[in-house]
Protein backbone atom coordinates (compact mmCIF):
# COMPACT_ATOMS: atom_id res chain seq x y z
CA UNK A 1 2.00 12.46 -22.38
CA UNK A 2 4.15 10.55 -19.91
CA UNK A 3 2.06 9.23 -16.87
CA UNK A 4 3.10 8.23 -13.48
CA UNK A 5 1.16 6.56 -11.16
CA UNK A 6 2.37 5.56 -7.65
CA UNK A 7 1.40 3.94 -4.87
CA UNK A 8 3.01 4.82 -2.08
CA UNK A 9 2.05 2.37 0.78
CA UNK A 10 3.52 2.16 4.57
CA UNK A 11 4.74 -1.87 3.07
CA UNK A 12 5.81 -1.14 -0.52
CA UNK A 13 6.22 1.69 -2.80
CA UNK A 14 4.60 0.29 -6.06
CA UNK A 15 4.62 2.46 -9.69
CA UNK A 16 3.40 2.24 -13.60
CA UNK A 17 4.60 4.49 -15.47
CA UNK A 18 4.78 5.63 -19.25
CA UNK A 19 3.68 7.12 -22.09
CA UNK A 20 -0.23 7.16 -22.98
CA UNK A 21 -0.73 4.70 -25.92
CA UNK A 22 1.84 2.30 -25.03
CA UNK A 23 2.68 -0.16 -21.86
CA UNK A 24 3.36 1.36 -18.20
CA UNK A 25 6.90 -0.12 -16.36
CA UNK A 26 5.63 -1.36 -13.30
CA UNK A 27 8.45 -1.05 -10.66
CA UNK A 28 8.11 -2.23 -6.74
CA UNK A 29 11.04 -1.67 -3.84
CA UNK A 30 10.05 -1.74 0.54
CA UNK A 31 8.73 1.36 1.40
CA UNK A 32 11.27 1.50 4.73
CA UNK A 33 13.36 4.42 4.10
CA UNK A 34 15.77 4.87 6.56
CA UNK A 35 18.94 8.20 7.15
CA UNK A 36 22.07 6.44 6.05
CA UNK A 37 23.93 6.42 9.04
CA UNK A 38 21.09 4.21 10.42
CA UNK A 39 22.53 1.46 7.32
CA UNK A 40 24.55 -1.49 9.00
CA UNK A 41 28.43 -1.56 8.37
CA UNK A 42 29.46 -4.52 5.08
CA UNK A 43 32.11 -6.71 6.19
CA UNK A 44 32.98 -7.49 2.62
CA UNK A 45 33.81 -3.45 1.29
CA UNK A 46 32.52 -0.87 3.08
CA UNK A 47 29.46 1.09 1.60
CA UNK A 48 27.38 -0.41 -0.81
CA UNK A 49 27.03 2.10 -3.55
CA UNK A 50 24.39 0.23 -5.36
CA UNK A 51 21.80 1.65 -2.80
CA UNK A 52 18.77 3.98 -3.23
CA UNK A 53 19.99 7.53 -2.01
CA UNK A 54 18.71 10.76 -2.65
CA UNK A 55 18.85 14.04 -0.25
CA UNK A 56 16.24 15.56 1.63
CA UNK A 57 16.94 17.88 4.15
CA UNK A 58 20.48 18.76 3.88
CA UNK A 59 20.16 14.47 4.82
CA UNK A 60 21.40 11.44 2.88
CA UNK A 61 18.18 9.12 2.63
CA UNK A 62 18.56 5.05 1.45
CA UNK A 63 15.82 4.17 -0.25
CA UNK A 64 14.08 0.87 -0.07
CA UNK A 65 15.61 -0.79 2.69
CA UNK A 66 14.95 -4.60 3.38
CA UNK A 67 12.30 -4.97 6.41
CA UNK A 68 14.98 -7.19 7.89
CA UNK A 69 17.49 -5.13 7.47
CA UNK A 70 18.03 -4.08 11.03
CA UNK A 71 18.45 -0.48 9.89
CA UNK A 72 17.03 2.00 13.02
CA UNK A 73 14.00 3.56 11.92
CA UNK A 74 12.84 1.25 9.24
CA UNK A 75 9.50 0.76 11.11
CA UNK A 76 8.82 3.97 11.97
CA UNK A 77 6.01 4.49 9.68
CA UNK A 78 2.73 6.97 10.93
CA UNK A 79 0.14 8.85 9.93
CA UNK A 80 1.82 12.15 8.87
CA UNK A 81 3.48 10.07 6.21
CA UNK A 82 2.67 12.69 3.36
CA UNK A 83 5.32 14.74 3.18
CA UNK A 84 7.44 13.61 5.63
CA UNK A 85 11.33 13.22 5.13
CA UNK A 86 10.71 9.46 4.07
CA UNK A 87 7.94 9.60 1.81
CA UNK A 88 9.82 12.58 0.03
CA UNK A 89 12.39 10.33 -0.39
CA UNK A 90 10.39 7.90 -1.78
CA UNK A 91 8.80 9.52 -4.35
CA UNK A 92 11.67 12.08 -5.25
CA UNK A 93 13.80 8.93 -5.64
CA UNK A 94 11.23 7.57 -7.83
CA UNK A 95 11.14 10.47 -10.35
CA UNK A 96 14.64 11.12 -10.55
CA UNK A 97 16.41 10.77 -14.11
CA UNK A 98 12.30 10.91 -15.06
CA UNK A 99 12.90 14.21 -16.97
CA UNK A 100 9.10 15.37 -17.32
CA UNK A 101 6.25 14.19 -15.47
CA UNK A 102 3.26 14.98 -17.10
CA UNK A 103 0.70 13.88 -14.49
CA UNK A 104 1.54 12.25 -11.51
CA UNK A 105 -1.50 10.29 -10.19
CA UNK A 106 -1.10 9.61 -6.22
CA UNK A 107 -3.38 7.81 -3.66
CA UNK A 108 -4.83 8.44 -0.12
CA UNK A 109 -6.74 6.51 2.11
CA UNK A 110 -10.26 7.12 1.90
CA UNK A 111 -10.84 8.92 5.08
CA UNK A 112 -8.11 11.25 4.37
CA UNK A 113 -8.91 11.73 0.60
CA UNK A 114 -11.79 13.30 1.83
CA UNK A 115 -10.58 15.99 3.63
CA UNK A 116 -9.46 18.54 0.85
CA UNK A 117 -6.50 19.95 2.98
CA UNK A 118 -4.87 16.86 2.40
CA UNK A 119 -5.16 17.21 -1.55
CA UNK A 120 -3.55 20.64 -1.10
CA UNK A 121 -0.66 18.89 1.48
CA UNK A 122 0.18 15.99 -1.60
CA UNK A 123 0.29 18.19 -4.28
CA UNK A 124 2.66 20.37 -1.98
CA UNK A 125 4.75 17.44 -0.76
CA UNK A 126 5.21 16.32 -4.52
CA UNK A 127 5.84 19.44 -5.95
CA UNK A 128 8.98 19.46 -3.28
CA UNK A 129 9.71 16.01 -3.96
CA UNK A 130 10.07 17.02 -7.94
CA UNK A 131 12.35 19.83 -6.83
CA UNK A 132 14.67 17.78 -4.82
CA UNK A 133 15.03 14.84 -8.00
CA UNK A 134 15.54 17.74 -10.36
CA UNK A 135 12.50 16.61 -12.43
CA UNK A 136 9.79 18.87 -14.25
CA UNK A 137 6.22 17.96 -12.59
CA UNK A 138 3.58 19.64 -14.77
CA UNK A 139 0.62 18.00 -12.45
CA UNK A 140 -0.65 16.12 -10.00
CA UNK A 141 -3.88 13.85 -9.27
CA UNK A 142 -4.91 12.79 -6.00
CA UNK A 143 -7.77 9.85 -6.29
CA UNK A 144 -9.27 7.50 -2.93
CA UNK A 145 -6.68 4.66 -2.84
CA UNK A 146 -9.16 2.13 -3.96
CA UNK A 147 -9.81 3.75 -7.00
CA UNK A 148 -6.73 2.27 -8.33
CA UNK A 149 -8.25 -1.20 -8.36
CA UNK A 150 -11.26 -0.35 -9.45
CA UNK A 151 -10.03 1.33 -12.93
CA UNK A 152 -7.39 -1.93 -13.54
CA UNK A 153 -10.43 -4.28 -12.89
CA UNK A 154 -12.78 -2.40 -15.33
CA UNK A 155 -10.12 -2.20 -17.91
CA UNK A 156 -9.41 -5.81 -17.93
CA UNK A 157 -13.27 -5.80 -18.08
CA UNK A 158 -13.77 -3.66 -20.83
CA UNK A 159 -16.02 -1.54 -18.79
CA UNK A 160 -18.17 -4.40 -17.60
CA UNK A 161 -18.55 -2.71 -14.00
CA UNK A 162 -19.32 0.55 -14.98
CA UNK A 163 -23.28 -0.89 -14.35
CA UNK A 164 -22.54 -3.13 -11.19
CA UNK A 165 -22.10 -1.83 -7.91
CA UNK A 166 -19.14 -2.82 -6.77
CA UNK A 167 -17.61 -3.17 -3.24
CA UNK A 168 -13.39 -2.86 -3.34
CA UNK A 169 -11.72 -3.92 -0.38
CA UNK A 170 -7.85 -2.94 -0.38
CA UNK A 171 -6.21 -4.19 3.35
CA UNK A 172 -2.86 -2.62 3.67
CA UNK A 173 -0.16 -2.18 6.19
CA UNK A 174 -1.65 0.18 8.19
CA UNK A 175 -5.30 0.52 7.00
CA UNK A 176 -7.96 -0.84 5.21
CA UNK A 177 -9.72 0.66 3.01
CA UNK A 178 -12.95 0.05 1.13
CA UNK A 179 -14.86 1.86 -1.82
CA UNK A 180 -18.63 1.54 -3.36
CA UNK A 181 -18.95 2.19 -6.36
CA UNK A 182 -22.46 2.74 -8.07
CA UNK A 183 -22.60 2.78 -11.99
CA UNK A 184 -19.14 4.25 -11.84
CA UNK A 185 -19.67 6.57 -9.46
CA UNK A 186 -17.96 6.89 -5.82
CA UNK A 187 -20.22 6.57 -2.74
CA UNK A 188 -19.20 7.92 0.09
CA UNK A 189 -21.67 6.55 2.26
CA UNK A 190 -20.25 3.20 1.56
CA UNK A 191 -16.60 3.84 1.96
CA UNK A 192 -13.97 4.17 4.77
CA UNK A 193 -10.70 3.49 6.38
CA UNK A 194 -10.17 1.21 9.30
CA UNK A 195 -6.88 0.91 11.15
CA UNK A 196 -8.30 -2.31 13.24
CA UNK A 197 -8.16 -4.40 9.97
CA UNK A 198 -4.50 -3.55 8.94
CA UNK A 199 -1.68 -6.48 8.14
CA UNK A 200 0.26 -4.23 10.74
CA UNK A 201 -2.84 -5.25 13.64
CA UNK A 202 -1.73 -9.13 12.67
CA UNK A 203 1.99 -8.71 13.00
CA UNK A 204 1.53 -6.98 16.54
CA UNK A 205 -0.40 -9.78 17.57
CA UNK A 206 1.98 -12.48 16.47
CA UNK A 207 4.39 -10.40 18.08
CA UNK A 208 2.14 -10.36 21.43
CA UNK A 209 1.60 -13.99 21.38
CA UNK A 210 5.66 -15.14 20.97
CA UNK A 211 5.99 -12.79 24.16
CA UNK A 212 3.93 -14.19 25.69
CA UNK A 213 4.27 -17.75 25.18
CA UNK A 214 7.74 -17.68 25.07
CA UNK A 215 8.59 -14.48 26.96
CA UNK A 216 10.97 -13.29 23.31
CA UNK A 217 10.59 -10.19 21.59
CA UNK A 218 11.37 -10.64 17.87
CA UNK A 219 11.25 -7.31 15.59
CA UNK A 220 8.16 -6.65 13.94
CA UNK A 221 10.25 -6.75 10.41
CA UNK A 222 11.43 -9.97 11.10
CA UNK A 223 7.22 -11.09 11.44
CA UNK A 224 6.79 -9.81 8.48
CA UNK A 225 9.17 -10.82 6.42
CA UNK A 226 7.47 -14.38 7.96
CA UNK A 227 4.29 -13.67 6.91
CA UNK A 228 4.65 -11.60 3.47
CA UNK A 229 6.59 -14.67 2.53
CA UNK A 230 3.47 -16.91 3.56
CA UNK A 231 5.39 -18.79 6.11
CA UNK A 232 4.40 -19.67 9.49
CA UNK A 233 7.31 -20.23 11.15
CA UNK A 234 8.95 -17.58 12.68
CA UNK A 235 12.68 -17.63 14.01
CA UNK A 236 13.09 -16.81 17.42
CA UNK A 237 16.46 -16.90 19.67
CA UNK A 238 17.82 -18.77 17.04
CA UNK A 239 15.25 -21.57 16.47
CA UNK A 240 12.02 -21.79 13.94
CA UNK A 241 9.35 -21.43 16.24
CA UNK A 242 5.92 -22.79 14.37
CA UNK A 243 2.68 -20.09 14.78
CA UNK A 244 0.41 -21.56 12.17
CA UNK A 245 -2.59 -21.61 14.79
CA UNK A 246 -1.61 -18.41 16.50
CA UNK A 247 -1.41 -16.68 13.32
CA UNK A 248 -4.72 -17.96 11.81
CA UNK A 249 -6.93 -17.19 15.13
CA UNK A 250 -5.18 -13.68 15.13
CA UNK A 251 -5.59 -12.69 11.49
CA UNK A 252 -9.46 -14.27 12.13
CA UNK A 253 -9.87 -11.35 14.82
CA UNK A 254 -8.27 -9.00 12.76
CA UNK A 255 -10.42 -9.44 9.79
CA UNK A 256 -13.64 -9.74 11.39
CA UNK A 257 -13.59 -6.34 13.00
CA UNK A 258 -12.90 -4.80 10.11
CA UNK A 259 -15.78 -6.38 8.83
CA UNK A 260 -18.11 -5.23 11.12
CA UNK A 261 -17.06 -1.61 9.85
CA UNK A 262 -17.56 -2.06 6.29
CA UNK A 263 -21.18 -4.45 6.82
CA UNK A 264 -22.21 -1.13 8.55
CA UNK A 265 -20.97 1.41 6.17
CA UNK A 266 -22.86 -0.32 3.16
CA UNK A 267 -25.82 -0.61 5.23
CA UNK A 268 -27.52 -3.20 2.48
CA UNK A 269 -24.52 -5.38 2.48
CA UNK A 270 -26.48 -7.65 -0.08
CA UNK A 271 -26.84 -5.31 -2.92
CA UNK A 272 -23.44 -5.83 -4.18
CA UNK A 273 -22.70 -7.28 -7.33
CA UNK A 274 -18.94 -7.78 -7.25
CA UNK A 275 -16.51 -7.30 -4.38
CA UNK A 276 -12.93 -6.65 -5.89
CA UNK A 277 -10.28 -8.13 -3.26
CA UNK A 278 -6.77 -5.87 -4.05
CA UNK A 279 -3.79 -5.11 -1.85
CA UNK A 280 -1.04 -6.52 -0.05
CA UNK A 281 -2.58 -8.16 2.62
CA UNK A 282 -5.52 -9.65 -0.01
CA UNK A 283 -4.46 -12.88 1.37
CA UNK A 284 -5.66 -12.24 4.85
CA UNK A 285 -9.62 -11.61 3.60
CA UNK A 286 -10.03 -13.81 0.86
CA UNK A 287 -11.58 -16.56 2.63
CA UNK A 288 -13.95 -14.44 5.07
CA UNK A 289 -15.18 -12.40 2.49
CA UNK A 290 -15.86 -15.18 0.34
CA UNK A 291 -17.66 -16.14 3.76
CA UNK A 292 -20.00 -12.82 3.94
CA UNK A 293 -20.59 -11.90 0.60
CA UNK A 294 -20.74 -15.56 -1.25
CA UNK A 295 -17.56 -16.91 -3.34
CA UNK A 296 -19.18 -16.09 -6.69
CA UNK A 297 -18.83 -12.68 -6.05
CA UNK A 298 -15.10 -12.25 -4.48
CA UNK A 299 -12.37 -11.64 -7.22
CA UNK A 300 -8.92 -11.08 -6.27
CA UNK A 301 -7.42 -8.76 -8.83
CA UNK A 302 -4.29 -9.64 -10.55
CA UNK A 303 -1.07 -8.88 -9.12
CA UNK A 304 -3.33 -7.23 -6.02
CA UNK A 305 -0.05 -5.78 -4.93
CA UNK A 306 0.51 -3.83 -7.73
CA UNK A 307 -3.42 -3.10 -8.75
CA UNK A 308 -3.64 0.29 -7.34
CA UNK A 309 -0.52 1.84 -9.51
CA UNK A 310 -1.73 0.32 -12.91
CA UNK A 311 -5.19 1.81 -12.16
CA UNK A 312 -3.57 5.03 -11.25
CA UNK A 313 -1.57 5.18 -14.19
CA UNK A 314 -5.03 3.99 -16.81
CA UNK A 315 -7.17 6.91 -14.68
CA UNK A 316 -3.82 9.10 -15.56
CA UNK A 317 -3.50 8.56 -18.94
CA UNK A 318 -7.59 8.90 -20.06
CA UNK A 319 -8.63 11.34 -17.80
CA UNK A 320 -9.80 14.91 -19.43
């Protein structure tokens, strides 16, 4: 059987995939997918060739385009991203030359994995997405985003959290999203999706703050590019401008509403045993977490970037 799982997030487009039994490729590439046209012009040859493309749409797409890349519409990212013209792109990029799919395993924030139209909508969107690559999809999972991390964490465990209940918190681009689960078992009641606590929520605000300090508008890619890179200094009109203190009392704000959200979703915030810390912006809550819940209990997942599409791809390959 020959497992995909993929993670397609608004920052990256992360994937394990392989044959049950043996080792998953993991493969990663910036989720900006962009017509084109939008490309900028090489001084040095014309087109370069070596570029993701794939059609959708009677449209050539490019395929993980560079944040900085300048491209027009690289940051045009929203909540109909399932099954849009980009995320097709994506993920029929993704399984071309694949052949046969046997199970595709995909993820959806939590709020919107609960709504069962939006099962129906992925399934759908990947079904088209398999037509347009020329690959054979035989079927398709859809699982709460978290669950990724959770699976990878209990494998590397052996199963040692099936009897803990265990808090994941997974901050992405343009939500975060957080999971209990009980012996196992998903709770609802203690899981959500919060847009307030997004990486995207701290890159607007740096981007407020160098307009208004220094009256200069500087492209949210080029932010973060800054900050995914862990850097604090930002270059604006041609200088490095340093926002080490902006950045910190921002991403402070950021975190701690989302906070507030998930201390009132698990109602008894101090019957957890383990919170698992996964996701690209992990960075950003390590330290408060450690804060509310006590550092004993905070583990950062390996890799948190890539967490959700080896747990996608274990949950793939073992479930009935």
């Amino acid at each position: 059987m020959y497992v995909m799982g993929c993670d397609l997030g608004l920052g990256n487009y992360k994937e394990a995939s392989g044959h049950r039994g043996g080792v998953p490729e993991m493969r990663v590439w910036p989720a900006c997918t962009v017509p084109v046209e939008s490309l900028g012009i090489s001084l040095y040859g014309g087109d370069d060739k070596s570029e993701r493309r794939i059609e959708v749409g009677e449209r050539m797409w490019a395929v993980g385009v560079s944040l900085d890349s300048g491209a027009r519409g690289a940051e045009e990212m929203h909540a109909g991203y399932v099954g849009s013209a980009p995320w097709l792109a994506q993920l029929g990029y993704a399984l071309r030359h694949k052949g046969r799919v046997d199970r595709l395993v995909l993820g959806l924030p939590v709020d919107e994995w609960s709504i069962p139209q939006n099962h129906e909508l992925t399934k759908s969107s990947a079904a088209e997405a398999a037509r347009l690559s020329g690959a054979h999809l035989a079927e398709v999972l859809v699982v709460p985003q978290p669950l990724g991390a959770y699976v990878d964490a209990n494998v590397r465990k052996s199963g040692g959290l099936m009897k803990q209940r265990v808090l994941v918190v997974d901050p992405g681009r343009y939500t975060v999203d957080w999971t209990l689960f009980v012996k196992g078992k998903l709770q609802p009641d203690g899981s959500g999706s919060d847009r307030r606590g997004a990486v995207s929520r701290i890159v607007e605000g740096v981007q407020q703050h160098l307009w208004q300090d220094l009256r200069a508008r500087v492209e949210e890619g080029r932010i973060r590019e800054a900050l995914d890179a862990g850097l604090t200094e930002i270059m604006v009109k041609g200088k490095q401008v340093e926002c080490g203190d902006a950045i910190a009392s921002i991403t402070s704000r950021v975190v701690d509403e989302a906070l507030v959200e998930i201390r009132r979703t698990l109602r008894i915030e101090s019957d957890v045993d383990t919170v698992l810390l996964t996701g690209g912006g992990s960075k950003y809550y390590r330290v408060r977490l450690m804060e509310v819940f006590g550092e004993g209990l905070v583990q950062e997942v390996p890799e948190p970037v890539m967490a959700n599409a080896r747990g996608y791809w274990w949950y793939g390959a073992h479930a009935a």
